[in-house]
Protein backbone atom coordinates (compact mmCIF):
# COMPACT_ATOMS: atom_id res chain seq x y z
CA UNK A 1 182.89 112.23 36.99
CA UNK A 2 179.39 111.20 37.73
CA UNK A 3 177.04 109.67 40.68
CA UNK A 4 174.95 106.77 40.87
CA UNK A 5 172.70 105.98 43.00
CA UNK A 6 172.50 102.33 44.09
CA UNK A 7 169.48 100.68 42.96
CA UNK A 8 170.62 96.95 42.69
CA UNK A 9 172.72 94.01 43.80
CA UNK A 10 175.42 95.35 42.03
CA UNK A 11 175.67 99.02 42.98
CA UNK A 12 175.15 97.38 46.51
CA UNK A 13 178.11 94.91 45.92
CA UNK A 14 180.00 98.38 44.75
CA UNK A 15 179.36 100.57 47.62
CA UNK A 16 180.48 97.96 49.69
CA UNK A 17 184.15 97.51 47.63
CA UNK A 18 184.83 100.89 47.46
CA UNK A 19 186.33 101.32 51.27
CA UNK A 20 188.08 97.87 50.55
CA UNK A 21 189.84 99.22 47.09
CA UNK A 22 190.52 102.71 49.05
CA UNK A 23 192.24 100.92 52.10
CA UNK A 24 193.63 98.13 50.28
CA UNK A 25 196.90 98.94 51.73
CA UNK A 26 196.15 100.57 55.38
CA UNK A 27 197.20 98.70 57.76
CA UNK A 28 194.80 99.62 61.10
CA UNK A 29 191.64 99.76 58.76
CA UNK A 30 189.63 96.68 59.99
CA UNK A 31 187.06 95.51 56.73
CA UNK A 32 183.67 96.02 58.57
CA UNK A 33 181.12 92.80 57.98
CA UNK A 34 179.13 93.48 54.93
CA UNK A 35 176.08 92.56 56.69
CA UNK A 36 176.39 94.74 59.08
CA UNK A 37 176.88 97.93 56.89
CA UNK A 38 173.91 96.33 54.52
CA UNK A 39 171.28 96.35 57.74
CA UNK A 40 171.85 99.96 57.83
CA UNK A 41 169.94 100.25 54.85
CA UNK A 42 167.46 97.56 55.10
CA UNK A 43 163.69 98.39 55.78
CA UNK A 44 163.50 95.12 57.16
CA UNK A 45 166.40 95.24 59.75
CA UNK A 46 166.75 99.09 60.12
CA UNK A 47 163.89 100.66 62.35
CA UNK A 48 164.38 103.84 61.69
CA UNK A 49 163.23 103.60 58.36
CA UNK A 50 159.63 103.71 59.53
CA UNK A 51 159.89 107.07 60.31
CA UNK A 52 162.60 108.00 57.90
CA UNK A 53 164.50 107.49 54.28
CA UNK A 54 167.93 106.56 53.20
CA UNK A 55 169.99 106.73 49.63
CA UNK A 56 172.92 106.34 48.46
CA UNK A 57 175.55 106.65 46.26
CA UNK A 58 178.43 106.11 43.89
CA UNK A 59 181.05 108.07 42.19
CA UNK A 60 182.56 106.91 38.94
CA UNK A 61 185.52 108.95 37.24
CA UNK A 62 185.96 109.60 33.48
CA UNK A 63 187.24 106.24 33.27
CA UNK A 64 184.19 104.04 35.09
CA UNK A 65 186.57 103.49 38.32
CA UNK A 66 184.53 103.85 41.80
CA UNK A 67 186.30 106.37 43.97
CA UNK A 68 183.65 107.09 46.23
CA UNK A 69 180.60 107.04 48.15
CA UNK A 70 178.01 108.52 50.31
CA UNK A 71 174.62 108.17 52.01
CA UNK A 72 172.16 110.90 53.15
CA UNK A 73 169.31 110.02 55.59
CA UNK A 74 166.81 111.59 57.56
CA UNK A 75 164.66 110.67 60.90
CA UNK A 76 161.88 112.54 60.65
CA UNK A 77 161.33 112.11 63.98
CA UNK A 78 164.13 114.15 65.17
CA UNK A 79 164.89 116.24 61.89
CA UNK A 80 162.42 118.85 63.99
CA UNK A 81 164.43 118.91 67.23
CA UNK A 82 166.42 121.45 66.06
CA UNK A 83 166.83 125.01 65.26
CA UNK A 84 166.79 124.54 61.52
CA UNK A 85 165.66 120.70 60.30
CA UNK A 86 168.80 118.53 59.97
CA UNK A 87 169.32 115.67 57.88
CA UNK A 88 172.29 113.27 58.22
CA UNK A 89 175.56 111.90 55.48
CA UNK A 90 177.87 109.31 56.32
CA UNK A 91 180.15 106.09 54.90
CA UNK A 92 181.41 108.71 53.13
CA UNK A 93 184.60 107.29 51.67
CA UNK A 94 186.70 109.36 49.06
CA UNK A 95 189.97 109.21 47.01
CA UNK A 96 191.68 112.55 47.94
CA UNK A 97 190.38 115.15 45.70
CA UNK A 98 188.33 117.68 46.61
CA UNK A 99 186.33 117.97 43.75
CA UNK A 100 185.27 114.66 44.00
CA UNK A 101 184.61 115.18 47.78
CA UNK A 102 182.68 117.64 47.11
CA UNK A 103 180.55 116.31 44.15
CA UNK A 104 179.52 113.71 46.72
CA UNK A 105 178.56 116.66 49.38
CA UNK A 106 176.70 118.46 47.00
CA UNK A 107 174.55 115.53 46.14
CA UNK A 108 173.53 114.92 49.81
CA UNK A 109 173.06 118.55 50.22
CA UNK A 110 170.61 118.60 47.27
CA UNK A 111 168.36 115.53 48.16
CA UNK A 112 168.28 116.67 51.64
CA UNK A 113 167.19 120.64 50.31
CA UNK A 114 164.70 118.17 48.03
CA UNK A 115 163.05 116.87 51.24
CA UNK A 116 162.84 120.13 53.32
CA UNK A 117 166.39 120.07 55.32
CA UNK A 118 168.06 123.10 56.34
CA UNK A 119 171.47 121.50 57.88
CA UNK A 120 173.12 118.28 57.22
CA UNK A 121 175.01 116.28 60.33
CA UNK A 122 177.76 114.03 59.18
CA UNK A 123 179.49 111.69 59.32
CA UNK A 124 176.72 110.13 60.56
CA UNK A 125 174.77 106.95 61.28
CA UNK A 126 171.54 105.84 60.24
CA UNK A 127 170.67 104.48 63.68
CA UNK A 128 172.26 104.53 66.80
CA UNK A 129 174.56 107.15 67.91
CA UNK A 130 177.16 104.23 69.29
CA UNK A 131 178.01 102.93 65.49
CA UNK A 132 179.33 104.31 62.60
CA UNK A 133 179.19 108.18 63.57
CA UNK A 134 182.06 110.90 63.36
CA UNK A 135 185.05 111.42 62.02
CA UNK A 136 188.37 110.16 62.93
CA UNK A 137 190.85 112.78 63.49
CA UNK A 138 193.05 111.99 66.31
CA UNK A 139 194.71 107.99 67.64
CA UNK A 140 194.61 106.47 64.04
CA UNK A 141 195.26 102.57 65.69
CA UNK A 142 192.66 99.92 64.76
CA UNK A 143 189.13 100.97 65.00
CA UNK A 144 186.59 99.67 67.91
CA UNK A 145 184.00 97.33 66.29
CA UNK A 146 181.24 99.21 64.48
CA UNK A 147 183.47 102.52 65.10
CA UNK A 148 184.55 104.61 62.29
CA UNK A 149 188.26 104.87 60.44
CA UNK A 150 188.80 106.86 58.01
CA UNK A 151 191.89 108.69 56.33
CA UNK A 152 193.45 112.00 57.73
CA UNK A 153 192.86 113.91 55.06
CA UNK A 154 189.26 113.61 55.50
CA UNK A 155 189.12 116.39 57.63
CA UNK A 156 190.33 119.12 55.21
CA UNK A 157 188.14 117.97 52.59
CA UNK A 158 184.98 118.25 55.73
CA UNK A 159 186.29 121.70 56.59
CA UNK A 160 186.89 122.96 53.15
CA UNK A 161 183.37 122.00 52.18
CA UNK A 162 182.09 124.17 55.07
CA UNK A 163 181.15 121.54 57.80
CA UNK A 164 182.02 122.74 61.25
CA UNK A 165 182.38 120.88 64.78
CA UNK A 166 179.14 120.16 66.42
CA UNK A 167 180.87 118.44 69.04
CA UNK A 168 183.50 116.11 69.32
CA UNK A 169 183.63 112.56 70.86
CA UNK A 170 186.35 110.61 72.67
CA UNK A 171 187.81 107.14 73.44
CA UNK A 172 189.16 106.96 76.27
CA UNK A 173 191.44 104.10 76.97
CA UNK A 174 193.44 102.00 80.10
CA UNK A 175 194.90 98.98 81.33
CA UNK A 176 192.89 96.66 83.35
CA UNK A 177 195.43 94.79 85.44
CA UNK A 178 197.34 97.98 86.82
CA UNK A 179 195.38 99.42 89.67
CA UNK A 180 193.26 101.91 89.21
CA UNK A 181 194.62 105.52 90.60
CA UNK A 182 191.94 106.62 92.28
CA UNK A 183 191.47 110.31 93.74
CA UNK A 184 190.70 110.08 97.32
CA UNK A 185 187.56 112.17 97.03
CA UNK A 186 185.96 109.21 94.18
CA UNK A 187 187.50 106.69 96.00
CA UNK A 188 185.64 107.86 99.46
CA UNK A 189 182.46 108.72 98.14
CA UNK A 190 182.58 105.21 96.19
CA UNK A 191 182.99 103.54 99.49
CA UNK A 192 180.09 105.45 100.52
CA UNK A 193 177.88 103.36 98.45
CA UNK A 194 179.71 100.23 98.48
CA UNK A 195 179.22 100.45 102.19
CA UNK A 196 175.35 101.42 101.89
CA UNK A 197 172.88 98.51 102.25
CA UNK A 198 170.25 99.52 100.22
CA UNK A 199 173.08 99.68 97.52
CA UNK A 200 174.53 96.43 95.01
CA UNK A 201 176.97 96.56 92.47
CA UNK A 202 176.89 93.65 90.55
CA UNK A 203 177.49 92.00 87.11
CA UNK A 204 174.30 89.84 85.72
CA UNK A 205 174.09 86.20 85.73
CA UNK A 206 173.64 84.28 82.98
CA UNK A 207 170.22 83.11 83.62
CA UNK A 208 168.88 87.18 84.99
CA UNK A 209 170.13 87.89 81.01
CA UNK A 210 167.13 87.48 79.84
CA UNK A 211 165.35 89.76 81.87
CA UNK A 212 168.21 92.42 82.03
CA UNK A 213 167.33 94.24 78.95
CA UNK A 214 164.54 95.76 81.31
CA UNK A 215 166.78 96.98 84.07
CA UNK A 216 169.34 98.53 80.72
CA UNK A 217 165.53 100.46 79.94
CA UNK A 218 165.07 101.34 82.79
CA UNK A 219 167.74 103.35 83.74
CA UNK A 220 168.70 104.66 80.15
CA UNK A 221 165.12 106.17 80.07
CA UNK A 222 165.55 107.84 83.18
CA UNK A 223 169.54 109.00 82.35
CA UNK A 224 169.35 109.32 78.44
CA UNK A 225 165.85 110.29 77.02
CA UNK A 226 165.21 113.77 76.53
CA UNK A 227 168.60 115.04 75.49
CA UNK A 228 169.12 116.10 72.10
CA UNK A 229 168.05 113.59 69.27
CA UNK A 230 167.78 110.90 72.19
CA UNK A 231 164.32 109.39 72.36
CA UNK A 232 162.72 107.06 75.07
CA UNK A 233 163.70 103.37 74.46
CA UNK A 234 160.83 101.08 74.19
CA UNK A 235 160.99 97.31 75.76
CA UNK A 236 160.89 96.09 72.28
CA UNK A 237 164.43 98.01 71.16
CA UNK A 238 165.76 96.98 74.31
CA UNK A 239 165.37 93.69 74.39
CA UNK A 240 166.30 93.26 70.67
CA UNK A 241 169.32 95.29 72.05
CA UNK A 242 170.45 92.66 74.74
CA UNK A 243 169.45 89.78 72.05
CA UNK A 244 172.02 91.12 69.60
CA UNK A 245 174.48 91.02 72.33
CA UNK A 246 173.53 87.71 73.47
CA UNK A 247 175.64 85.50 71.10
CA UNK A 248 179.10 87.96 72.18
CA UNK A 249 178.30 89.28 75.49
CA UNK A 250 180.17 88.01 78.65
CA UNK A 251 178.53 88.53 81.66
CA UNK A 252 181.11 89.04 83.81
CA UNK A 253 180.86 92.70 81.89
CA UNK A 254 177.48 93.71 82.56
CA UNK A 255 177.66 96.06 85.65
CA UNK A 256 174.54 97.05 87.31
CA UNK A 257 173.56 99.27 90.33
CA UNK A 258 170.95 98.67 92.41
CA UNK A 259 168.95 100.59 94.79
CA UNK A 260 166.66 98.78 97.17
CA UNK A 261 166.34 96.01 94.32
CA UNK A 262 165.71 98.88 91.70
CA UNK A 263 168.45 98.95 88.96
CA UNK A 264 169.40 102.71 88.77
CA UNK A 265 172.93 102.10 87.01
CA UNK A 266 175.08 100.56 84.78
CA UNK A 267 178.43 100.09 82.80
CA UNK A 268 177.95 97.41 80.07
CA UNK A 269 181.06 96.97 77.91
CA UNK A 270 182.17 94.02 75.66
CA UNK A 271 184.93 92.24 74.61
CA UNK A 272 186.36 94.44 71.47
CA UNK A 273 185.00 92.30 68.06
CA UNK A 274 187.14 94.05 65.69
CA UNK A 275 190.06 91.80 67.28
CA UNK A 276 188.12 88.70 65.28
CA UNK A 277 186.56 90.37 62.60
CA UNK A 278 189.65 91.13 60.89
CA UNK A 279 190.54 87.94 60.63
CA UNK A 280 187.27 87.39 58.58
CA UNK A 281 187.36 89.75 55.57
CA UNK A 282 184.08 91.20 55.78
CA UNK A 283 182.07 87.73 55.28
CA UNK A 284 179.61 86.39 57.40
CA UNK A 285 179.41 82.54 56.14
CA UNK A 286 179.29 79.19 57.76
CA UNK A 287 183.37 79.27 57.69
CA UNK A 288 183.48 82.83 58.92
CA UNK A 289 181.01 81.97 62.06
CA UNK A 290 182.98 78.54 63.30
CA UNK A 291 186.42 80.84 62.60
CA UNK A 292 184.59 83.82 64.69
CA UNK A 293 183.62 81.46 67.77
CA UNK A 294 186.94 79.92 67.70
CA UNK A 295 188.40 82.78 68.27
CA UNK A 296 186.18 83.44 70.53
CA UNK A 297 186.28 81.16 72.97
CA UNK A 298 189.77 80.59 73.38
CA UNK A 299 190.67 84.38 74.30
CA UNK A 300 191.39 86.03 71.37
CA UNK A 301 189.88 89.29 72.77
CA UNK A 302 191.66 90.71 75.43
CA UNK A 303 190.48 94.08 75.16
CA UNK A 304 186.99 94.70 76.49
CA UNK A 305 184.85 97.84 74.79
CA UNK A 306 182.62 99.29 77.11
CA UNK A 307 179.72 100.46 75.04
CA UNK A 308 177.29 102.19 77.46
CA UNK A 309 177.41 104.13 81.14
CA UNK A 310 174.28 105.69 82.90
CA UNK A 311 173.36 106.45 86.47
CA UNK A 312 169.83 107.67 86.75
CA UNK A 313 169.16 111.24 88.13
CA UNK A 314 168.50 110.35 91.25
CA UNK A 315 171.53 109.15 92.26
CA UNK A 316 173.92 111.26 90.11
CA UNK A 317 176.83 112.70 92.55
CA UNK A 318 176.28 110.09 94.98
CA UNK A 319 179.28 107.65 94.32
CA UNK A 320 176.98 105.79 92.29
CA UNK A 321 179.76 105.61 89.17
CA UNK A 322 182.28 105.08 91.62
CA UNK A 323 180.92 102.24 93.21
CA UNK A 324 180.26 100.70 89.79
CA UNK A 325 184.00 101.16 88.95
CA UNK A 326 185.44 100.31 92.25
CA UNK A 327 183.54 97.04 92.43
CA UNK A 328 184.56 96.23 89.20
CA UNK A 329 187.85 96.39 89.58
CA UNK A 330 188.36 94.66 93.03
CA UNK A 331 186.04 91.96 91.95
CA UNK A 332 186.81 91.21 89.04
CA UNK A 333 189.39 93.14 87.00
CA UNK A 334 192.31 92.71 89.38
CA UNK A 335 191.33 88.74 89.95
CA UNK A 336 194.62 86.89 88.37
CA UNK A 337 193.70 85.28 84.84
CA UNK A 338 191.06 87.91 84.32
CA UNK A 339 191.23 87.67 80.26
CA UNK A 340 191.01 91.60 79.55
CA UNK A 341 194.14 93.40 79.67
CA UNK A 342 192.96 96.81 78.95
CA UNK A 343 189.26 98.41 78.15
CA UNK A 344 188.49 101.50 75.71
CA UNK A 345 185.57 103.66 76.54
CA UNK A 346 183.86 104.26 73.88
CA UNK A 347 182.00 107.74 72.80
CA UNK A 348 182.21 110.08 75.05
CA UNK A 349 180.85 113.15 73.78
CA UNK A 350 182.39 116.65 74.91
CA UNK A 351 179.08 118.09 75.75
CA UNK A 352 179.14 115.40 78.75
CA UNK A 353 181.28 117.00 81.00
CA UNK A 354 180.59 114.68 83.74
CA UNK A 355 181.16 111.58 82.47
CA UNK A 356 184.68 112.86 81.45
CA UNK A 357 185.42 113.77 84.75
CA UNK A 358 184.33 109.94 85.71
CA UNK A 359 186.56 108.45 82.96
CA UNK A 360 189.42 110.88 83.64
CA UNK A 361 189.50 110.14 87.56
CA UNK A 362 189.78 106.05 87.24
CA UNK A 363 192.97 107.19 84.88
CA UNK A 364 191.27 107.20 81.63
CA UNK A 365 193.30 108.96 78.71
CA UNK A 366 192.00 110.17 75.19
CA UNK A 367 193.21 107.55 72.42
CA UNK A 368 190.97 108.48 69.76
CA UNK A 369 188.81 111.62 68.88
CA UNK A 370 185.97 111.77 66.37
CA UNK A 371 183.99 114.82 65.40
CA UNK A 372 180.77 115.17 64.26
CA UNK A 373 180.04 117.88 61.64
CA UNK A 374 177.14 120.17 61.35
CA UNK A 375 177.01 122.09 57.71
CA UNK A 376 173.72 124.84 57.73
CA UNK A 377 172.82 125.30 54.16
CA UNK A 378 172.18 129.08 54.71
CA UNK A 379 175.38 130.04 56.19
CA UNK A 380 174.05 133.36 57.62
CA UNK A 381 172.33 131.84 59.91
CA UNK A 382 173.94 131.82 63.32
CA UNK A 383 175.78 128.17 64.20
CA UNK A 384 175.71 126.35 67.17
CA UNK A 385 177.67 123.70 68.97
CA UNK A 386 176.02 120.63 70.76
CA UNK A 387 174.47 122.14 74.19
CA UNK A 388 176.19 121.13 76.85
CA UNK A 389 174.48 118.10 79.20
């Protein structure tokens, strides 16, 4: 056996073929778009390659066949956050051998020793926390769009290797139509709010889109920034954030709190891609984008993914989330010929106690758990979980 790195349209074209040889057969693995797995490492589209570096690579067995891949990255940003400097590997994809698995994790493991790592975090994104990170263990259905699938035996060949749980991350999931069962102590402190002036609970308008990327900042810097590996959005991310969701997003759910006109929480979810894009093979072409708003428009999703949920400090414990849910529902989610028929709640780390509890008391229930490894390359050194938020 023996690695190669991808250097060229080819190797590119490669890395990309050798999920779609390995799952040729698997019937709830949904072909990601190519472009999207190629932004991840383009300077161009990928941000966090101006503080950071990516590579990646092939393996070839004895007879020139691809069975596998792997990329290693590092932020350099947040590399130093932590007790020992920690790189990241992920679209790791492997036939089921060990050795070969672990030809692949020694290769990451080197290159990231090469460039002054001490621990490697996997699988892992390049990016954003919400795509393409962990490790599917548990609820193998169809994965959410930009969510990870992967085969069960994964796992053994992680834990064999020496990677260990940093913490582990949930999908919750429910119908829409049924009402909600609501514990009477959410339900009255969500009332609380609803019935508080200086309070609103609504979803954007069309026309307030283009603005709303500044209330999403707003609150995610005062809920998010400052835990572990999260850093302070700018404007600029955010509003490239809400203009990639602009050609998919419906409005109807984008939920935002306000407080005395202030936005100080929200629960933005979409409808679930992956219900069109695996109808499109992987391709992003002029055929592929008439197919995809087709399919779109005339209610193919009926699932809606809700990406993000944050309630600034301030009004944490307040009914805040229940007011945001309760609204929802009554407004909106109960109305007859709502389209979405259930909603899956994506990543939801176990270190975030809190929002389980939220999930959990509108009748949330686990469908899918990831995990996301942590491997320390000097194994005497003590090993930590994710803190707890």
């Amino acid at each position: 056996m023996r690695v190669l790195q991808v250097k060229d349209k080819y190797t590119e074209k490669e890395f990309l073929q050798v999920a779609v040889k390995l799952y040729a057969t698997e019937k709830n693995w949904i072909r990601p778009l190519d472009k999207d797995i190629q932004a991840v490492f383009d300077p161009v589209k990928n941000k966090n390659f101006k503080n950071g570096e990516a590579i990646r690579w092939i393996l070839k067995n004895d007879d020139d066949k691809s069975i596998g891949r792997v990329a290693a990255f590092i932020n350099h940003k947040t590399s130093q956050s932590y007790d020992q400097p920690t790189g990241g590997m992920g679209f790791f994809e492997c036939v089921n051998d060990q050795e070969a698995a672990f030809m692949l994790f020694d290769t990451c493991k080197a290159w990231l020793e090469e460039k002054g790592m001490e621990a490697v975090d996997g699988p892992i994104n390049f990016g954003d926390r919400n795509n393409w990170w962990g490790l599917l263990v548990d609820g193998f259905y169809e994965p959410n769009y930009q969510m990870p699938y992967n085969f069960p035996y994964y796992q053994e060949l992680f834990e064999a290797y020496g990677f260990k749980e940093y913490f582990k991350q949930f999908t919750y999931q429910r119908p829409m139509g049924s009402e909600v069962d609501f514990t009477p102590r959410f339900y009255e402190k969500a009332q609380d709010t609803l019935n508080n002036p200086d309070y609103e609970f609504r979803h954007i308008t069309k026309k307030e889109f283009k603005i709303a990327h500044e209330y999403f900042r707003q609150v995610y810097n005062k809920a998010w920034a400052g835990h572990s590996g999260v850093k302070p959005m700018t404007e600029q991310q955010a509003k490239s954030t809400f203009t990639k969701l602009k050609p998919i997003a419906d409005v109807r759910l984008v939920w935002f709190a306000f407080y005395k006109g202030e936005p100080v929480a929200f629960f933005i979810s979409i409808p679930e891609l992956n219900q069109i894009y695996k109808h499109l093979n992987g391709k992003w072409n002029l055929f592929s984008k008439l197919k995809f708003l087709y399919l779109l428009k005339t209610g193919a999703c009926n699932k809606g993914l809700g990406i993000v949920f944050g309630v600034t400090p301030d009004h944490q414990r307040k009914g805040v989330e229940g007011g945001l849910v309760v609204s929802y529902v009554k407004n909106l989610a109960w109305k007859k010929g709502f389209q979405y028929t259930d909603i899956e709640m994506n990543w939801i780390g176990d270190f975030n106690p809190k929002m389980i509890r939220v999930v959990e008391q509108i009748g949330g229930k686990v469908l899918k758990t990831h995990i996301t490894y942590r491997k320390l390359f000097d194994e005497t050194k003590e090993f930590q979980r994710a803190p707890i938020l």
